[in-house]
Protein backbone atom coordinates (compact mmCIF):
# COMPACT_ATOMS: atom_id res chain seq x y z
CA UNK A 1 -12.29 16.18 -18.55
CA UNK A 2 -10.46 16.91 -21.87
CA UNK A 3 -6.91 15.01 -22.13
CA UNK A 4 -5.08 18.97 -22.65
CA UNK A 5 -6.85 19.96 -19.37
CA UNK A 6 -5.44 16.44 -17.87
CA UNK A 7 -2.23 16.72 -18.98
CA UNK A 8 -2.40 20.65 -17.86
CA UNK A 9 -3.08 19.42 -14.70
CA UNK A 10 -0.49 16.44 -14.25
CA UNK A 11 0.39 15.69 -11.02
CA UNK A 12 -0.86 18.71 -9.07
CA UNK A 13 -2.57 17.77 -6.18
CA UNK A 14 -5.95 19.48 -6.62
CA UNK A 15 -8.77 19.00 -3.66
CA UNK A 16 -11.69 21.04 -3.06
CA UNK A 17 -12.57 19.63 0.18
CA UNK A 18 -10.78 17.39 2.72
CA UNK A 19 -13.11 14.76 2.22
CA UNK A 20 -12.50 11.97 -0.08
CA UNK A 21 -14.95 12.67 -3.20
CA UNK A 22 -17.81 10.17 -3.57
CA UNK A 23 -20.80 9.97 -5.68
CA UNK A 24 -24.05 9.93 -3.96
CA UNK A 25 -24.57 6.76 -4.70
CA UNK A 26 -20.97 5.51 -3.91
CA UNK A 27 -22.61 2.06 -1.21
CA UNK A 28 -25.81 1.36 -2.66
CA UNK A 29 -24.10 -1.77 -4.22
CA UNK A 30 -23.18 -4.58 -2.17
CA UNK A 31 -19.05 -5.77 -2.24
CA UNK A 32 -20.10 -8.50 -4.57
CA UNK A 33 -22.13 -6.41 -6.88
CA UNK A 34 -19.12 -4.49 -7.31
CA UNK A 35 -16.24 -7.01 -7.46
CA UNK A 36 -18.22 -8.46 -10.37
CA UNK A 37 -18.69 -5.29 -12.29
CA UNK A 38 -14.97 -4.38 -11.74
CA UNK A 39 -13.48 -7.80 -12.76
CA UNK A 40 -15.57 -7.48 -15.65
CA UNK A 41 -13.77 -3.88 -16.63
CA UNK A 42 -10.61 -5.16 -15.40
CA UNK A 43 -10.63 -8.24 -18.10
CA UNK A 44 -11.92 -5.38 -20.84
CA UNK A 45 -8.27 -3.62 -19.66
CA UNK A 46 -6.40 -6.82 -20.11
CA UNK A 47 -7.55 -7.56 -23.10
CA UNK A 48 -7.47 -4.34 -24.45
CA UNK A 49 -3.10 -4.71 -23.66
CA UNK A 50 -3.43 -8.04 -25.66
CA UNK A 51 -3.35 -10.41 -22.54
CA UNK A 52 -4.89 -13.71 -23.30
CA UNK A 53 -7.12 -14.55 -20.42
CA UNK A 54 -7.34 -18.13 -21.20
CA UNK A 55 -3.75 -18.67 -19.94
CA UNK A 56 -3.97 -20.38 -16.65
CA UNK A 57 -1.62 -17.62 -15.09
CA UNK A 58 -4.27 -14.78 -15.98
CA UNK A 59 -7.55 -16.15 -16.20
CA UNK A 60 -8.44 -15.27 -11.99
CA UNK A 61 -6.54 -11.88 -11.89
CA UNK A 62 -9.59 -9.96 -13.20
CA UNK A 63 -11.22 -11.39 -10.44
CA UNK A 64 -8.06 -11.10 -7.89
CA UNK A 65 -7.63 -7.80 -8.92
CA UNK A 66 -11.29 -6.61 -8.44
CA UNK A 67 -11.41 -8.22 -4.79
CA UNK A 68 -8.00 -6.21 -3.88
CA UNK A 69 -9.79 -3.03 -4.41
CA UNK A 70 -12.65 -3.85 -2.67
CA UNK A 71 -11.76 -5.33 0.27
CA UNK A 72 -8.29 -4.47 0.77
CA UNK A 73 -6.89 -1.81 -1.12
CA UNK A 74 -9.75 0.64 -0.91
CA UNK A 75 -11.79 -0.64 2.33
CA UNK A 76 -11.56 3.00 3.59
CA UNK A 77 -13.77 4.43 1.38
CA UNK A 78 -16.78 3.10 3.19
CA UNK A 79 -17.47 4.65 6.28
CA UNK A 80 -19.25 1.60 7.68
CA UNK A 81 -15.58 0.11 7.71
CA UNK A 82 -14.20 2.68 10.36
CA UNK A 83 -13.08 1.12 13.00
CA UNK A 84 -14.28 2.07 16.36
CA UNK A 85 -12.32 4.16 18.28
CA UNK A 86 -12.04 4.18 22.20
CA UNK A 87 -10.97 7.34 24.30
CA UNK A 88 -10.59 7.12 28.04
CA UNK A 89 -10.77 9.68 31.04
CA UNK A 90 -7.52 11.12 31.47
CA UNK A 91 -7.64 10.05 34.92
CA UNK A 92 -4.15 10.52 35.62
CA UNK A 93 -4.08 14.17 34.63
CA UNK A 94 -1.06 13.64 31.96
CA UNK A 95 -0.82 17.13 29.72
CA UNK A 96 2.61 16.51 28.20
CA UNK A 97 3.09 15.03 24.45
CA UNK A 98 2.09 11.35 23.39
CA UNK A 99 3.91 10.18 20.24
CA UNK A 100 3.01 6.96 18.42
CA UNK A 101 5.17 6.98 15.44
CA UNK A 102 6.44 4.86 12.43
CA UNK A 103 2.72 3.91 11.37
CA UNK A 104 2.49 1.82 8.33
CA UNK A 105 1.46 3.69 5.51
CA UNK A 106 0.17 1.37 2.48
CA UNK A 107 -1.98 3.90 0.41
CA UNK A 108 -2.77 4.44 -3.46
CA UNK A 109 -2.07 8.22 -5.44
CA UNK A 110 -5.73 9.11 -6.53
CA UNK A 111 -3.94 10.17 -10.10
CA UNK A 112 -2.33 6.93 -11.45
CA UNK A 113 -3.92 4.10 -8.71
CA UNK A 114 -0.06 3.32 -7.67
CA UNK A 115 1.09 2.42 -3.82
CA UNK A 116 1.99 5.29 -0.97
CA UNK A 117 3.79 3.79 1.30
CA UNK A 118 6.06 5.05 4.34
CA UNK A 119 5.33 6.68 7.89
CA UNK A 120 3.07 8.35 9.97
CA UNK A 121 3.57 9.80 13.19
CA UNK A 122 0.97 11.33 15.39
CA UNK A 123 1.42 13.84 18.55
CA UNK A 124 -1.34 15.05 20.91
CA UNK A 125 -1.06 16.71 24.31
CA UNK A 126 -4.40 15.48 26.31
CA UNK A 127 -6.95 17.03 27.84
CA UNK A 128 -10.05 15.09 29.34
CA UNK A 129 -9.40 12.00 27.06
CA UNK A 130 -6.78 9.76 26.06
CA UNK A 131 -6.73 6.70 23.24
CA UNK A 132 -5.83 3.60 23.02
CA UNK A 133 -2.73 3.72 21.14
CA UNK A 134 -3.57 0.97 18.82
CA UNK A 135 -6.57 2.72 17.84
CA UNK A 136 -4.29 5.46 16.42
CA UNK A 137 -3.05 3.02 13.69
CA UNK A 138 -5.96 1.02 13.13
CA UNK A 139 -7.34 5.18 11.99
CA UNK A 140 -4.45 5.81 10.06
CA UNK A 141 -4.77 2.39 8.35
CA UNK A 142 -8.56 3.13 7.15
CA UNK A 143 -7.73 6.69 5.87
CA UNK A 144 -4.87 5.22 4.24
CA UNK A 145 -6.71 3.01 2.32
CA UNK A 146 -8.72 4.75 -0.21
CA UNK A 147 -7.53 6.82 -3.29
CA UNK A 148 -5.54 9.95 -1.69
CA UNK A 149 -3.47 12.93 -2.19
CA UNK A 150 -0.55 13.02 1.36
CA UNK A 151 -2.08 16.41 1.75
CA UNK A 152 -6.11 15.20 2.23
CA UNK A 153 -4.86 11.83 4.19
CA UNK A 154 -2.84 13.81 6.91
CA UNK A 155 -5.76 16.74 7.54
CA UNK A 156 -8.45 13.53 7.65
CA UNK A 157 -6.52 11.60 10.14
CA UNK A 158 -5.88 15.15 12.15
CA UNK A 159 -9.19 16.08 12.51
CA UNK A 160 -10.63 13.33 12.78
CA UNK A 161 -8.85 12.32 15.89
CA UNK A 162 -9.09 15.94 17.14
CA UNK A 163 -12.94 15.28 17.48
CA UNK A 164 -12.65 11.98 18.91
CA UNK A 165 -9.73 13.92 21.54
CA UNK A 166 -11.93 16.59 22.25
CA UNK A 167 -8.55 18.86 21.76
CA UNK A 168 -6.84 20.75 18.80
CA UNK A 169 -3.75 20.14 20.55
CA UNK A 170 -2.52 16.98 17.70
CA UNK A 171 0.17 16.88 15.40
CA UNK A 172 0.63 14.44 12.14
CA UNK A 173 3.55 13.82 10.08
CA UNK A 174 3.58 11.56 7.15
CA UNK A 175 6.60 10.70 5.24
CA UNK A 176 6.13 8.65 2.13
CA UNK A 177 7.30 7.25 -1.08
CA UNK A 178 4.99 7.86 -4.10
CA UNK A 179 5.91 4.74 -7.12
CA UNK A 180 3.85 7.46 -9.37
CA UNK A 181 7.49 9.40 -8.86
CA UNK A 182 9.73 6.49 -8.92
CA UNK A 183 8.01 4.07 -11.35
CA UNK A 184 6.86 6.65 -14.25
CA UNK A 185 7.79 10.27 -15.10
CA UNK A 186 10.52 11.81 -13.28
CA UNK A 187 11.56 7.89 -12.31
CA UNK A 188 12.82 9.33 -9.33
CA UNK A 189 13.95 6.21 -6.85
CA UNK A 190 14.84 8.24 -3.98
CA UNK A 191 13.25 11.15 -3.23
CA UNK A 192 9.98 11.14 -0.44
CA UNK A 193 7.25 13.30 0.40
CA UNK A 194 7.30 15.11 4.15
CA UNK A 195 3.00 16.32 4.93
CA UNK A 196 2.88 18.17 8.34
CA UNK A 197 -0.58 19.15 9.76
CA UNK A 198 -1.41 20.31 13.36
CA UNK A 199 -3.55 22.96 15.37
CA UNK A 200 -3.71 24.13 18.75
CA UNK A 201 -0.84 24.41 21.06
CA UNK A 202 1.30 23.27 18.04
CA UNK A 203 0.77 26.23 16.56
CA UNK A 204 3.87 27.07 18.57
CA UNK A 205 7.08 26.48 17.36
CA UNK A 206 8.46 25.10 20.23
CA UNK A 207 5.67 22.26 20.74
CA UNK A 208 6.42 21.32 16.79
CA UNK A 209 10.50 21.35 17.34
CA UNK A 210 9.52 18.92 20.52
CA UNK A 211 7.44 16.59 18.76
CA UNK A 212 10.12 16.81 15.65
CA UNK A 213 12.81 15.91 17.73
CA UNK A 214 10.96 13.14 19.47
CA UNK A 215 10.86 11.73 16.04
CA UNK A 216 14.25 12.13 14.99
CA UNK A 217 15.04 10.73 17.81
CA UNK A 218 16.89 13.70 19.38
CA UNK A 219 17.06 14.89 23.49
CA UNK A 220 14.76 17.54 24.26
């Protein structure tokens, strides 16, 4: 891509698919292979800002800084890495809303590599099957971590656990900081980002306003 096209594009949140785009070949390398190759590239950046890698201070961050990405930062782009979630029978029949809310959010803007971080909050009225509410975060923690756009990470966590619910009846709200607006650019410090994504009986207005007040904390 040309830098005028890049620069056309700036921030714009471009996606055409919900999934995360991977080459075909994106696991046939082992973690190590590929925390070599990137501390390798990453020491090629540093030296390319005149860093002198022989200082003491900088001489592991190369390799630091390639293991982050690997198996921290970015651990959601492998699918192998999902962790297993557990639904239930809903044996006691509940149909009104579930809310887990204030999930950690520690992701990374897909356009400059910087930290997301802030809030999720999931709603979903059950049918046959209920989860383990733990398993709700541990989800939102893998999608989180792997280059995104708020936009892609709130319809992946939606339908993903709309399969595993069996229901379309889930809401998901993410509110988040983005350091791409308050670090660079605009160097905006305050401002956040609202995503809201849902289907089936929150289609309604009136299931969205409950599951909005829940949040803020208001009486139905």
């Amino acid at each position: 891509m040309n830098k005028e096209l890049i620069e056309a594009i700036g921030d714009n949140h471009i996606s055409t698919s919900v999934e995360t785009p991977l080459l075909p070949d994106a696991f046939e390398k082992s973690d190590e292979e590929k925390i070599k190759n990137i501390e390798g590239y990453f020491a090629q950046i540093m030296t390319e800002l005149g860093l002198d890698l022989s200082d003491d201070s900088l001489a592991g961050t190369p390799y630091r800084v390639a293991k982050m990405y690997v198996k921290e930062m970015f651990y959601g782009l492998n699918p192998e890495n999902r962790p297993k979630v557990s639904t239930f029978s809903n044996h006691y029949e509940y149909r009104k809303i579930i809310v887990e809310q204030n999930i950690n959010i520690d992701s990374a803007c897909e356009h400059h590599f910087l930290p997301i971080t802030g809030y999720a909050h999931i709603g979903y009225i059950p049918k046959d099957r209920v989860i383990g509410l733990s398993k709700i975060n541990r989800l939102v923690d893998y999608y989180a971590h792997r280059p995104q756009v708020q936009e892609r990470l709130s319809l992946q966590i939606l339908q993903d656990l709309q399969k595993e619910l069996e229901t379309d009846d889930v809401i998901v709200m993410i509110n988040s900081k983005h350091l791409c607006v308050s670090t660079r650019g605009i160097k905006d410090k305050d401002s956040f980002t609202t995503t809201l994504e849902y289907g089936g009986c929150f289609n309604e207005r009136a299931h969205r306003e409950e599951f909005i007040n829940l949040i803020d904390g208001k009486s139905i």
